[in-house]
N, C-alpha and C. Protein backbone atom coordinates (compact mmCIF):
# COMPACT_ATOMS: atom_id res chain seq x y z
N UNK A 1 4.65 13.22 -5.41
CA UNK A 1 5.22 12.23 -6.29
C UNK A 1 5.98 12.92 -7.43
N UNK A 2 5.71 13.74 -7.98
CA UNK A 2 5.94 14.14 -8.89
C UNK A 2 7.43 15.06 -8.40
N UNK A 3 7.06 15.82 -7.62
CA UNK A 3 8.55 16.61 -7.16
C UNK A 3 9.58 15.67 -7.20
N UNK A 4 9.36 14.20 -6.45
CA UNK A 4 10.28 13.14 -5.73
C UNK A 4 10.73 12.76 -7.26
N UNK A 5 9.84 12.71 -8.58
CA UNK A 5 11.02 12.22 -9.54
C UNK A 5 11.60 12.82 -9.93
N UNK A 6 10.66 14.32 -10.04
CA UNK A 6 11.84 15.67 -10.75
C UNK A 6 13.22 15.24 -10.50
N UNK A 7 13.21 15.09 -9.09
CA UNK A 7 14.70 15.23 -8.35
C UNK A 7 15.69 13.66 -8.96
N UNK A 8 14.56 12.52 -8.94
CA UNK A 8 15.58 11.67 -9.33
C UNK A 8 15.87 11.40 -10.60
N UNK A 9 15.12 12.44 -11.45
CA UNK A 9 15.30 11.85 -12.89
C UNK A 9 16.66 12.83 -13.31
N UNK A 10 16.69 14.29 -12.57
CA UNK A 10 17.16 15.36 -12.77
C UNK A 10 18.72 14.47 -13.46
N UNK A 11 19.50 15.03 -14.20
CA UNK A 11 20.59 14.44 -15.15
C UNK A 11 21.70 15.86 -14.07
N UNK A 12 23.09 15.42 -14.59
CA UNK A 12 23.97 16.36 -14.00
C UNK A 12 24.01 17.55 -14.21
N UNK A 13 23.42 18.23 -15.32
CA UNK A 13 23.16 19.68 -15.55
C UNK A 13 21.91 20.38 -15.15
N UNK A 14 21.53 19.59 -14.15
CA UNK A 14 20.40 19.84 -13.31
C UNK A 14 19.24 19.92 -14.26
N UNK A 15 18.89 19.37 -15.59
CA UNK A 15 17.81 19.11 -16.19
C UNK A 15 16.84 18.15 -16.22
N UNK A 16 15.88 18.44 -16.80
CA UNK A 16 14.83 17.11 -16.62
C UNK A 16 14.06 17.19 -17.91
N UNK A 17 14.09 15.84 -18.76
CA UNK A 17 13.67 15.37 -19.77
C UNK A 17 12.58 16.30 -19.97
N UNK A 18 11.99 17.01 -21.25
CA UNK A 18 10.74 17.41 -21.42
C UNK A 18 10.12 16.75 -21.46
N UNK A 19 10.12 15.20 -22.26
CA UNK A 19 8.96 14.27 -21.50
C UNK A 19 8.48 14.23 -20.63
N UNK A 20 8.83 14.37 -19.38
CA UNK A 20 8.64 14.37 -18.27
C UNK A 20 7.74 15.18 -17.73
N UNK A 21 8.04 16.39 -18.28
CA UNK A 21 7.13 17.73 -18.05
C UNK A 21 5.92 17.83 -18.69
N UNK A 22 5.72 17.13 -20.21
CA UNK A 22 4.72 16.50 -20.61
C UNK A 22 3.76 15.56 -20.32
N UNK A 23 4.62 14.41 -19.62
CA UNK A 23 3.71 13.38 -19.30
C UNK A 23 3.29 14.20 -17.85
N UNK A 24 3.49 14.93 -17.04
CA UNK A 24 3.17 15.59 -15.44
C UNK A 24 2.36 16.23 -15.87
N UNK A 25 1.73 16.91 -17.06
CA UNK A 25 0.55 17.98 -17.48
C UNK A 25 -0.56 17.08 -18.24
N UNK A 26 -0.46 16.30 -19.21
CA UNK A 26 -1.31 15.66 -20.02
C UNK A 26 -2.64 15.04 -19.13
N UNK A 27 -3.60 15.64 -19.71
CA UNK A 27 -5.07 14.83 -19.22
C UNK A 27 -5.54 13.85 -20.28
N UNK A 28 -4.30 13.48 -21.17
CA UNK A 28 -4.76 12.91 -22.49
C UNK A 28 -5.15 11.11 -21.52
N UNK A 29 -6.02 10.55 -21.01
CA UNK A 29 -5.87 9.22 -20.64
C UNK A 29 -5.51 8.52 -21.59
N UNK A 30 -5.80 8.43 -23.41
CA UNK A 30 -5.18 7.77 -24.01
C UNK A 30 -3.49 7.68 -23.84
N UNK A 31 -2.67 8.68 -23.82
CA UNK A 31 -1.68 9.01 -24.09
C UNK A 31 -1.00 8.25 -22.52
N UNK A 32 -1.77 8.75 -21.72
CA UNK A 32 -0.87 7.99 -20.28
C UNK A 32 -1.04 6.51 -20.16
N UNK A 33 -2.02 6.03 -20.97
CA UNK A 33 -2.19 4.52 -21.20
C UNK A 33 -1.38 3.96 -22.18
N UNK A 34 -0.93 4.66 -23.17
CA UNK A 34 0.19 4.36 -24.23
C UNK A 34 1.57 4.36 -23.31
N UNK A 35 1.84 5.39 -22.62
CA UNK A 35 2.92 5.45 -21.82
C UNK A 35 3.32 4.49 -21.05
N UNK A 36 2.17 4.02 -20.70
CA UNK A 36 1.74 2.86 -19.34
C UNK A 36 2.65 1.32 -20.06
N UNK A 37 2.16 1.14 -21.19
CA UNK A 37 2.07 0.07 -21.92
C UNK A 37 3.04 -0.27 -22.74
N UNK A 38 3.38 0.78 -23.40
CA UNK A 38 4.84 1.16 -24.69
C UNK A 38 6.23 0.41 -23.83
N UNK A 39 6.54 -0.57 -24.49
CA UNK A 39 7.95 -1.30 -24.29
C UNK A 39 8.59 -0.29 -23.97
N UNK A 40 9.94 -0.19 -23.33
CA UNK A 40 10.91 0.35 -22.92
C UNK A 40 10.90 1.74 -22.29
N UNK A 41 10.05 1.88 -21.91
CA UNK A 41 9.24 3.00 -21.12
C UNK A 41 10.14 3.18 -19.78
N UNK A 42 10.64 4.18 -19.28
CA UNK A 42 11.43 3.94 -17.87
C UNK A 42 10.39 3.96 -16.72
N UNK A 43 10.63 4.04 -15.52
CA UNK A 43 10.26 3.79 -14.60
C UNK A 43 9.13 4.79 -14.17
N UNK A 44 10.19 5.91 -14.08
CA UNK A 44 9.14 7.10 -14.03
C UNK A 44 7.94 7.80 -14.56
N UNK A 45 8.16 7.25 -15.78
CA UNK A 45 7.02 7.27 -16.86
C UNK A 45 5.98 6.56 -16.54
N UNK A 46 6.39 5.28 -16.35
CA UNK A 46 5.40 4.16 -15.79
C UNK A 46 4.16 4.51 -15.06
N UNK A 47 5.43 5.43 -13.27
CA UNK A 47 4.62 5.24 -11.97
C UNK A 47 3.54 6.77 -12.16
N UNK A 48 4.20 7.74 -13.10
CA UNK A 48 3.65 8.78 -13.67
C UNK A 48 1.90 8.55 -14.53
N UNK A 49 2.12 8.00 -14.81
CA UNK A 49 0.99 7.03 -15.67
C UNK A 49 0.14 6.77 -15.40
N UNK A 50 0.84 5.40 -14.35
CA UNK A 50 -0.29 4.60 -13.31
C UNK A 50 -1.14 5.87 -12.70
N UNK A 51 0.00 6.75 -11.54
CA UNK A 51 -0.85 7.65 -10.29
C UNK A 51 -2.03 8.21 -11.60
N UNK A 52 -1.34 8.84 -12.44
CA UNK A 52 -2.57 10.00 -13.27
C UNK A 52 -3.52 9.01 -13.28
N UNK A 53 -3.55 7.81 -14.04
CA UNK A 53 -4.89 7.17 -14.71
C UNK A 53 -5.64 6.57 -13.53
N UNK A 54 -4.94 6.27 -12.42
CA UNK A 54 -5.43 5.66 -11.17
C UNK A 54 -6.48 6.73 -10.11
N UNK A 55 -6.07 7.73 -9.71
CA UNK A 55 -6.60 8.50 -9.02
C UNK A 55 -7.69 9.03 -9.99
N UNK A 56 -8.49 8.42 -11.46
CA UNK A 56 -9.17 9.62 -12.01
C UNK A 56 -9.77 8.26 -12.31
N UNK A 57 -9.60 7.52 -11.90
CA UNK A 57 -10.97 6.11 -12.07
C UNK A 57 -10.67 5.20 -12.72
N UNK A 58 -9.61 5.16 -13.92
CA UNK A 58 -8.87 4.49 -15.40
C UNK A 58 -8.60 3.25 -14.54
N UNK A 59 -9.39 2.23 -14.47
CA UNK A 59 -9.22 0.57 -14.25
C UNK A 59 -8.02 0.07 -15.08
N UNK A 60 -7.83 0.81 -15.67
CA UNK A 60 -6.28 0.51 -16.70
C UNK A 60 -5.19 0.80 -15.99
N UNK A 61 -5.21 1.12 -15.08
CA UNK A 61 -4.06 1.42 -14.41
C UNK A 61 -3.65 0.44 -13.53
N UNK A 62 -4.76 -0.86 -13.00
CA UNK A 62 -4.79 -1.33 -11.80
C UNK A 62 -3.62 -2.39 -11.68
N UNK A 63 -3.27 -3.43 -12.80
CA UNK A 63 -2.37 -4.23 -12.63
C UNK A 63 -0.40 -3.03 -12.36
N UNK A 64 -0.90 -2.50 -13.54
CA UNK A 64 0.65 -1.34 -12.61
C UNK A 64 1.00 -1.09 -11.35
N UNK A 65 -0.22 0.07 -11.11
CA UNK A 65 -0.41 0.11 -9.53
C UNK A 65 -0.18 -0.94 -8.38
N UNK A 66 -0.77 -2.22 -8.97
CA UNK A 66 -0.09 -3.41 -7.97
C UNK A 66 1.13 -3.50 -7.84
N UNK A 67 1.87 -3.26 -8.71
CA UNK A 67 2.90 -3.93 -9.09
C UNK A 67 4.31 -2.89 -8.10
N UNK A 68 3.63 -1.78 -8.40
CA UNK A 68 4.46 -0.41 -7.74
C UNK A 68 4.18 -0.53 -5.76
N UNK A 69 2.71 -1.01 -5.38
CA UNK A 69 2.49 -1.55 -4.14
C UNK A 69 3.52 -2.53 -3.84
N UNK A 70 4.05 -3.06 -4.58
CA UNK A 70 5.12 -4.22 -3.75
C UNK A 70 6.23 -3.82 -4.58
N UNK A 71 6.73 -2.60 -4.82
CA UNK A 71 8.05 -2.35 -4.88
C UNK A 71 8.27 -1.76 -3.91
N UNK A 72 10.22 -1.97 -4.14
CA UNK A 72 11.10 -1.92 -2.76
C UNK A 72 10.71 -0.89 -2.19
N UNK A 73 10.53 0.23 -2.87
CA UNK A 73 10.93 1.82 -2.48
C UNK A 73 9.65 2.38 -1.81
N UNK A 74 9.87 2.81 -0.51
CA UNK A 74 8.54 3.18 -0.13
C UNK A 74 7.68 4.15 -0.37
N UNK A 75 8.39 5.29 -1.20
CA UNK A 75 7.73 6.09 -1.67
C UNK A 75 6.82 5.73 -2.82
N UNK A 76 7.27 4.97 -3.57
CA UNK A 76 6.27 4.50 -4.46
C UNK A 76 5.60 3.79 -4.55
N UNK A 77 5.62 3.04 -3.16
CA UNK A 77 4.58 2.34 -2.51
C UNK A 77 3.07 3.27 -2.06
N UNK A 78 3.28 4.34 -1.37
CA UNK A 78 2.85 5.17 -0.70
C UNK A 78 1.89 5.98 -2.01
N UNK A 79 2.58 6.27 -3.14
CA UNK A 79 1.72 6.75 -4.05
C UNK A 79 0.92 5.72 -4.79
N UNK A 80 1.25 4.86 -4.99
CA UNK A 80 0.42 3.43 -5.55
C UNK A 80 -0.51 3.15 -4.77
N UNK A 81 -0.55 3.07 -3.29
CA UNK A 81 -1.83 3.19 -2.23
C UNK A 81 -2.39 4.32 -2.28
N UNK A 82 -2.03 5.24 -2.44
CA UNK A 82 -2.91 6.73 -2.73
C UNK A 82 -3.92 6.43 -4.11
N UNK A 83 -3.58 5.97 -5.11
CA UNK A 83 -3.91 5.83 -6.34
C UNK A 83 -5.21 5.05 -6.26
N UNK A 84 -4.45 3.58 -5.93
CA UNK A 84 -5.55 2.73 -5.80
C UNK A 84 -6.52 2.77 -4.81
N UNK A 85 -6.27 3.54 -3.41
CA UNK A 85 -7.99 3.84 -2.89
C UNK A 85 -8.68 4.90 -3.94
N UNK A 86 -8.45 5.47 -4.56
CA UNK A 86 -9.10 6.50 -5.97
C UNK A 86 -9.33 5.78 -6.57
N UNK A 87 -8.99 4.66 -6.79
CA UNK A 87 -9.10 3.84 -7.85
C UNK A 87 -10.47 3.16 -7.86
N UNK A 88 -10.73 2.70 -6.63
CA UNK A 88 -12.06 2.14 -6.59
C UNK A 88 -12.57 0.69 -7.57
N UNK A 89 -11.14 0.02 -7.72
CA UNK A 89 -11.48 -1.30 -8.45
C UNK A 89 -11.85 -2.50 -7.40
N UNK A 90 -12.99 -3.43 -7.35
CA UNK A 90 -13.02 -4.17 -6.85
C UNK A 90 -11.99 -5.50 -6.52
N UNK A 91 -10.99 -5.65 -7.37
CA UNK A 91 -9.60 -6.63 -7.11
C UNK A 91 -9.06 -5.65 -6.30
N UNK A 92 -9.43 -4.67 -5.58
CA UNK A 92 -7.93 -4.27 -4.95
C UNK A 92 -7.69 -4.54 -3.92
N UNK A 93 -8.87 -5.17 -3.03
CA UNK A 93 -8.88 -5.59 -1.63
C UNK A 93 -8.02 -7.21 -1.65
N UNK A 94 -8.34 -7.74 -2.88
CA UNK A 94 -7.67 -9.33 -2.94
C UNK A 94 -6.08 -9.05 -3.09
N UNK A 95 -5.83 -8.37 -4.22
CA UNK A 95 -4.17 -7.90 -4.36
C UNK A 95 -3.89 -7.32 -3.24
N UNK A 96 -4.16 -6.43 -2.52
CA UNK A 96 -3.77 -5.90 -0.88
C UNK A 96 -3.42 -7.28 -0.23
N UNK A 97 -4.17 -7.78 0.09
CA UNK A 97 -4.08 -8.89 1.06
C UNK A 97 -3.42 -9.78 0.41
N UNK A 98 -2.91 -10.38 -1.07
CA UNK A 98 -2.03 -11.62 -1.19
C UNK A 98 -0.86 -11.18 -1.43
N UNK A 99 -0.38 -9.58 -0.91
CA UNK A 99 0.77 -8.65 -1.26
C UNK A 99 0.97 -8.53 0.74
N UNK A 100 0.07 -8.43 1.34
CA UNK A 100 0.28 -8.71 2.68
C UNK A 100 0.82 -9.60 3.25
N UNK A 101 0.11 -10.52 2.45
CA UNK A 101 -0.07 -11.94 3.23
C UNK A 101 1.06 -12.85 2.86
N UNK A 102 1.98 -12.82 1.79
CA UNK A 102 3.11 -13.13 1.10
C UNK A 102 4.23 -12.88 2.26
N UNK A 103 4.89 -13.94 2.89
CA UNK A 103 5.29 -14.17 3.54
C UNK A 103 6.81 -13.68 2.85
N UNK A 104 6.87 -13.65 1.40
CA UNK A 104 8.29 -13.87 1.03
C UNK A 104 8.92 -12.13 0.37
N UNK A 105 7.30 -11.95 0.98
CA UNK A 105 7.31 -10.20 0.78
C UNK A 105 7.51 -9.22 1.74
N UNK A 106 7.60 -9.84 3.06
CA UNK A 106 7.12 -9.29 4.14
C UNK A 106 7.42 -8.21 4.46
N UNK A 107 8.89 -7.88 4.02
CA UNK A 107 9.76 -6.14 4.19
C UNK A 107 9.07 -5.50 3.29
N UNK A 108 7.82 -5.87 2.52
CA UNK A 108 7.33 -4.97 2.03
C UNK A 108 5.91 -4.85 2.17
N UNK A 109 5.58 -5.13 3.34
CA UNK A 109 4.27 -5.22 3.60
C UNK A 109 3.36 -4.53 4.19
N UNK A 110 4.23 -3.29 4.52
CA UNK A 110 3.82 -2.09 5.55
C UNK A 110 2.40 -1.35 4.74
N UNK A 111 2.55 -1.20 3.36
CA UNK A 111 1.49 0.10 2.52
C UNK A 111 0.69 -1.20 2.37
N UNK A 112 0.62 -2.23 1.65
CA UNK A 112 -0.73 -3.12 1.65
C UNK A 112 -1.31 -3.16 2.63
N UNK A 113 -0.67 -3.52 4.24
CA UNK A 113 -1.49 -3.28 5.36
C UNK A 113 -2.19 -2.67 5.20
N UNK A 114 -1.57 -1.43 5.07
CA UNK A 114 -2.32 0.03 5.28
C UNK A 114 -3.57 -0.21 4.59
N UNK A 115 -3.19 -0.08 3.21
CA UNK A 115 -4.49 -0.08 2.30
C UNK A 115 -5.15 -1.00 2.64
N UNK A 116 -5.14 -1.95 3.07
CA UNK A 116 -6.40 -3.30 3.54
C UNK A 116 -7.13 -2.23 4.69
N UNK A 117 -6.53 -1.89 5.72
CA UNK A 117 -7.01 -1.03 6.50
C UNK A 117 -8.10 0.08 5.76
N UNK A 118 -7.52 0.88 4.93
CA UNK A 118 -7.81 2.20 4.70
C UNK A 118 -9.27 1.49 3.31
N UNK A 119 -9.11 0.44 2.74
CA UNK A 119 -10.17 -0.02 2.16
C UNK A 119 -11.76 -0.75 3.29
N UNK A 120 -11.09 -1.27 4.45
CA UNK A 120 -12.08 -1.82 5.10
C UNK A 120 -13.30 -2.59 3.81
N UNK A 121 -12.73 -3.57 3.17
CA UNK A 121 -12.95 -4.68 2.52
C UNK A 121 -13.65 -6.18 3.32
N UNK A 122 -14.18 -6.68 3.21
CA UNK A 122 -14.07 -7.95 3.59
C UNK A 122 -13.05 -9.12 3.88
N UNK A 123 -12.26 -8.76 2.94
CA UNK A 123 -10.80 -9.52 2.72
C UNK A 123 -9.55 -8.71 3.77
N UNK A 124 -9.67 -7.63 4.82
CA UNK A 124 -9.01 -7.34 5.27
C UNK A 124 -9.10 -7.60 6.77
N UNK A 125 -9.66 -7.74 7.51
CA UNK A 125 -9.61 -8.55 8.70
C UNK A 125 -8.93 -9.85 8.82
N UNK A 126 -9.41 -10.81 7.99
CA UNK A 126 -8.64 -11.96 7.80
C UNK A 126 -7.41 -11.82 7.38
N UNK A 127 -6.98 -10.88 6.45
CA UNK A 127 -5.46 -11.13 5.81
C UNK A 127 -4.34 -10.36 7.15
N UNK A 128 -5.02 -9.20 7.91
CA UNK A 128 -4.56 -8.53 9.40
C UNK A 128 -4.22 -9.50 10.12
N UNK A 129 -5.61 -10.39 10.56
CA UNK A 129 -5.15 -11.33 11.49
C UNK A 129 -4.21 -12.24 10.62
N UNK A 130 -4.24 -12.64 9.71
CA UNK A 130 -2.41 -13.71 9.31
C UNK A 130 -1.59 -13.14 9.22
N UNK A 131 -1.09 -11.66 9.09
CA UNK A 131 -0.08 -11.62 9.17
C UNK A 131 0.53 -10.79 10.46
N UNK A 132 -0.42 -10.49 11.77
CA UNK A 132 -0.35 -10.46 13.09
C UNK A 132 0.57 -11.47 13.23
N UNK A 133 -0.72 -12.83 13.38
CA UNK A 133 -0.27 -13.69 13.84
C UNK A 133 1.41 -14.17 13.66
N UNK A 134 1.66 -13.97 12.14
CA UNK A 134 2.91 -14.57 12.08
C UNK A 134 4.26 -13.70 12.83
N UNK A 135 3.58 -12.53 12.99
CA UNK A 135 4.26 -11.31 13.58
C UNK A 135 4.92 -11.49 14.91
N UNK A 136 3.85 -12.36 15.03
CA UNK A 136 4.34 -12.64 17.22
C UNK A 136 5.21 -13.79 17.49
N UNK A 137 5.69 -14.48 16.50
CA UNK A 137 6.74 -15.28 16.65
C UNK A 137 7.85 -14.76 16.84
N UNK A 138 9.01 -15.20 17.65
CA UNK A 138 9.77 -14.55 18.73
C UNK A 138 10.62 -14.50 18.01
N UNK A 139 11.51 -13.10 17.35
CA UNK A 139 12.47 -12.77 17.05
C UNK A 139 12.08 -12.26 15.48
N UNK A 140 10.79 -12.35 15.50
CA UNK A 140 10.47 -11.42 14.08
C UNK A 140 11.22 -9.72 13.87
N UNK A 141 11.61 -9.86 12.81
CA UNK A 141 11.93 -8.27 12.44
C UNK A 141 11.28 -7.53 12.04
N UNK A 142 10.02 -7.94 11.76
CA UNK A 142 9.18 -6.83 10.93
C UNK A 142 7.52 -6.62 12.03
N UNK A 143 8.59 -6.45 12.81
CA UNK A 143 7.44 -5.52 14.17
C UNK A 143 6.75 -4.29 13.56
N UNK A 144 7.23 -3.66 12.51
CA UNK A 144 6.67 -2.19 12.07
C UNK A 144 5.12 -2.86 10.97
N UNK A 145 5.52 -4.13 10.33
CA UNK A 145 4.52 -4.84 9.77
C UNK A 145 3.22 -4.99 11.13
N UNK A 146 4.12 -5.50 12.05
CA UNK A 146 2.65 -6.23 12.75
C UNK A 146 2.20 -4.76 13.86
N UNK A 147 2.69 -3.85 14.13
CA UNK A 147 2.28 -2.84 14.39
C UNK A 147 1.05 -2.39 14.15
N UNK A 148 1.37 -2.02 12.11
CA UNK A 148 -0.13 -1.60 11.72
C UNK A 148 -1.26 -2.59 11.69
N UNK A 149 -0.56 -3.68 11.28
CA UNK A 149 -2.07 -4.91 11.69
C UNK A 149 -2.66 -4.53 12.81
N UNK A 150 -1.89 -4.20 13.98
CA UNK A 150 -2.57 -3.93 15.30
C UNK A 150 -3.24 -2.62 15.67
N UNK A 151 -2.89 -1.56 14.97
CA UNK A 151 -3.43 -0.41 14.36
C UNK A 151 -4.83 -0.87 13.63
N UNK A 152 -4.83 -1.23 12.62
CA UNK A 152 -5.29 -1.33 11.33
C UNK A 152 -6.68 -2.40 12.09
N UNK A 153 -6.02 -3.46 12.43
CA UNK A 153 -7.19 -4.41 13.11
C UNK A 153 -8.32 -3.41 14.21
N UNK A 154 -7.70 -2.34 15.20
CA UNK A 154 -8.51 -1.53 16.40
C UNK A 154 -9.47 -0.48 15.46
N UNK A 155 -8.68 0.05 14.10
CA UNK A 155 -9.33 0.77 13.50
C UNK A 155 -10.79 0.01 12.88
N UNK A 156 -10.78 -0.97 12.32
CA UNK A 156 -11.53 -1.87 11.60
C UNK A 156 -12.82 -2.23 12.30
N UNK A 157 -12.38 -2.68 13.80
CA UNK A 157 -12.96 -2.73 15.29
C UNK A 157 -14.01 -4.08 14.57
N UNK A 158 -13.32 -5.33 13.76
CA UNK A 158 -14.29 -6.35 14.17
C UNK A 158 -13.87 -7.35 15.18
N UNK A 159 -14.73 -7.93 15.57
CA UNK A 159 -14.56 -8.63 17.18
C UNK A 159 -13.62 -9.96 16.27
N UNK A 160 -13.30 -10.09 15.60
CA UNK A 160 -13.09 -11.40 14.96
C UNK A 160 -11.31 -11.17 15.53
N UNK A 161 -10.66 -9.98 15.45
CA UNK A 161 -9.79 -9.38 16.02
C UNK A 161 -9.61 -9.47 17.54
N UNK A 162 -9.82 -9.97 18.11
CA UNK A 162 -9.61 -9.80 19.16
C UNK A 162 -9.01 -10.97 20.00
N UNK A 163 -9.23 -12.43 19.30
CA UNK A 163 -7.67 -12.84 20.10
C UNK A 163 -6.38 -13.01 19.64
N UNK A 164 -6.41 -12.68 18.03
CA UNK A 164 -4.86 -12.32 17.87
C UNK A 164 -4.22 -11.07 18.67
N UNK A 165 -5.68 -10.08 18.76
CA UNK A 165 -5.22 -8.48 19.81
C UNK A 165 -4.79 -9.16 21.02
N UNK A 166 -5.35 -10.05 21.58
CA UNK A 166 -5.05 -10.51 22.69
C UNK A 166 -3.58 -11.11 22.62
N UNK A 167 -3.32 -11.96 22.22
CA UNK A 167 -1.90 -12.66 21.72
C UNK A 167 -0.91 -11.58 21.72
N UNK A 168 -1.03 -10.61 21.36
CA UNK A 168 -0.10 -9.30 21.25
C UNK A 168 -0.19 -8.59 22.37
N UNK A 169 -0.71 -9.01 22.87
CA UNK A 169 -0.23 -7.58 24.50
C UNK A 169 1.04 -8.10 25.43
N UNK A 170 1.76 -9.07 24.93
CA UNK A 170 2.90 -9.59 26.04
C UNK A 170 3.94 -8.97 24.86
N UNK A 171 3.92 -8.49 23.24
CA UNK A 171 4.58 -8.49 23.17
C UNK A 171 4.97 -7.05 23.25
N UNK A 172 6.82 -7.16 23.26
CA UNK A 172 6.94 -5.73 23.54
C UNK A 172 7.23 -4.28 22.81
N UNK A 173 7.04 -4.98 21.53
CA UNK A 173 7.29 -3.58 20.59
C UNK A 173 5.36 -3.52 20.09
N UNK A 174 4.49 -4.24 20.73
CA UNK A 174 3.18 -4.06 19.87
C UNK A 174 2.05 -4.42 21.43
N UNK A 175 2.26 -4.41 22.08
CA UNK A 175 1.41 -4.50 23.62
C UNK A 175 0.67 -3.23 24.05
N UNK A 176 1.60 -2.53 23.57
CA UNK A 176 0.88 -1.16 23.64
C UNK A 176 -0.27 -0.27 22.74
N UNK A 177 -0.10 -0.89 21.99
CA UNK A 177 -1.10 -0.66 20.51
C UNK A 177 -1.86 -1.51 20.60
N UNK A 178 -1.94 -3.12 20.70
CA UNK A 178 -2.88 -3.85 21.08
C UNK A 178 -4.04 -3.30 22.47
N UNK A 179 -3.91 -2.70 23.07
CA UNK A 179 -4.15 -2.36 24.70
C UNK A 179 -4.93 -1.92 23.88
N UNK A 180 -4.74 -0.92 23.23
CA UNK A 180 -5.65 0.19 22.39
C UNK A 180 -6.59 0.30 21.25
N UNK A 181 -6.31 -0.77 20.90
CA UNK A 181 -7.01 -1.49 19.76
C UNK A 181 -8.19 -2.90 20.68
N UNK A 182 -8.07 -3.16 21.60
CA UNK A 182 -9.08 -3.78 22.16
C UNK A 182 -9.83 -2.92 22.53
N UNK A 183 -9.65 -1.98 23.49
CA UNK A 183 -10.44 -0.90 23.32
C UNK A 183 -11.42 -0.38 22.97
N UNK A 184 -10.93 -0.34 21.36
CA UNK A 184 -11.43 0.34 20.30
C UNK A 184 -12.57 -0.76 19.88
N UNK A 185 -12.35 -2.35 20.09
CA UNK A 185 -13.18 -3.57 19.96
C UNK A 185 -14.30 -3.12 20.91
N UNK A 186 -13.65 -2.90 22.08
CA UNK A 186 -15.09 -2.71 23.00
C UNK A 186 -16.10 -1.91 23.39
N UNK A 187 -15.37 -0.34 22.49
CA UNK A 187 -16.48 0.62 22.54
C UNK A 187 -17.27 0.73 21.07
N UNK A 188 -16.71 -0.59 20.29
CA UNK A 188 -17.69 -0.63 18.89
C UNK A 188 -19.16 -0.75 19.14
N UNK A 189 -19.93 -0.30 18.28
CA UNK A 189 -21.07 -1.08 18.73
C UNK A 189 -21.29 -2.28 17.81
């Protein structure tokens, strides 16, 4: 994460703010929570913030971190799910899943999957199977969404999964992962 902003913060004389280099060293949690919070703060500062205070337990970080989970950019999706399984806050299985399950989000629904997966929550089987399901309607574009549900559901291996798994084996970008994910249902114990 940190390399990936070097590069985008970098200005045309190939420099990078000493802030920057400050806020990437500081173990001050006050100071990355001021950062977090302080009006007009740029972006990088922000997601800089969140990851530090997130991966080291700081529940102060958690509404950020959501917020970076359903932005466009997938890289900072990817570190916001890194964060928040470190994070270990009990809302994070509900925000996963109504960031999944958000129909009007859906091109961005690939890292909440994940993390519903990678949390194995209560709240993640059910939010898998809805947004499977909506997955298999004919001419969906976001096959890479219902993919990991079908991933994510074989990994999980509860039987509750298994006739949306079923529903998915005719189709043809996710039939093959379903095959495999029943499977995985039937050698559970």
């Amino acid at each position: 994460m940190i390399d990936r902003l070097r590069e985008e913060i970098r200005n045309a004389d190939e420099e990078v703010p000493a802030a920057f280099t400050e806020l990437a060293r500081t173990t001050d949690h006050e100071e990355l929570h001021r950062v977090l919070t302080a009006p007009g703060r740029p972006l990088w500062a922000r997601e800089i913030a969140a990851y530090r205070l997130g991966v080291a337990g700081d529940r102060r970080a958690f509404e950020a971190l959501v917020l970076l989970l359903n932005h466009r950019d997938p890289e900072r999706c990817v570190s916001a799910a890194h964060a928040l399984t470190r994070l270990g806050d009990p809302r994070t299985a509900r925000a996963a899943a109504a960031l999944a399950t958000n129909e009007l989000r859906v091109a961005y629904a690939l890292l909440p999957v994940r993390l519903l997966t990678a949390l194995r929550a209560p709240e993640s089987v059910p939010a898998l199977v809805t947004v499977l399901e909506r997955r298999l309607l004919a001419g969906d574009p976001h096959w890479r969404v219902g993919l990991a549900c079908v991933e994510g559901l074989g990994a999980l291996g509860d039987p509750l999964a298994r006739e949306v798994l079923e529903a998915a084996l005719p189709h043809p970008r996710l039939g093959r992962a379903a095959e495999r994910s029943l499977t995985l249902l039937s050698s559970a114990p």
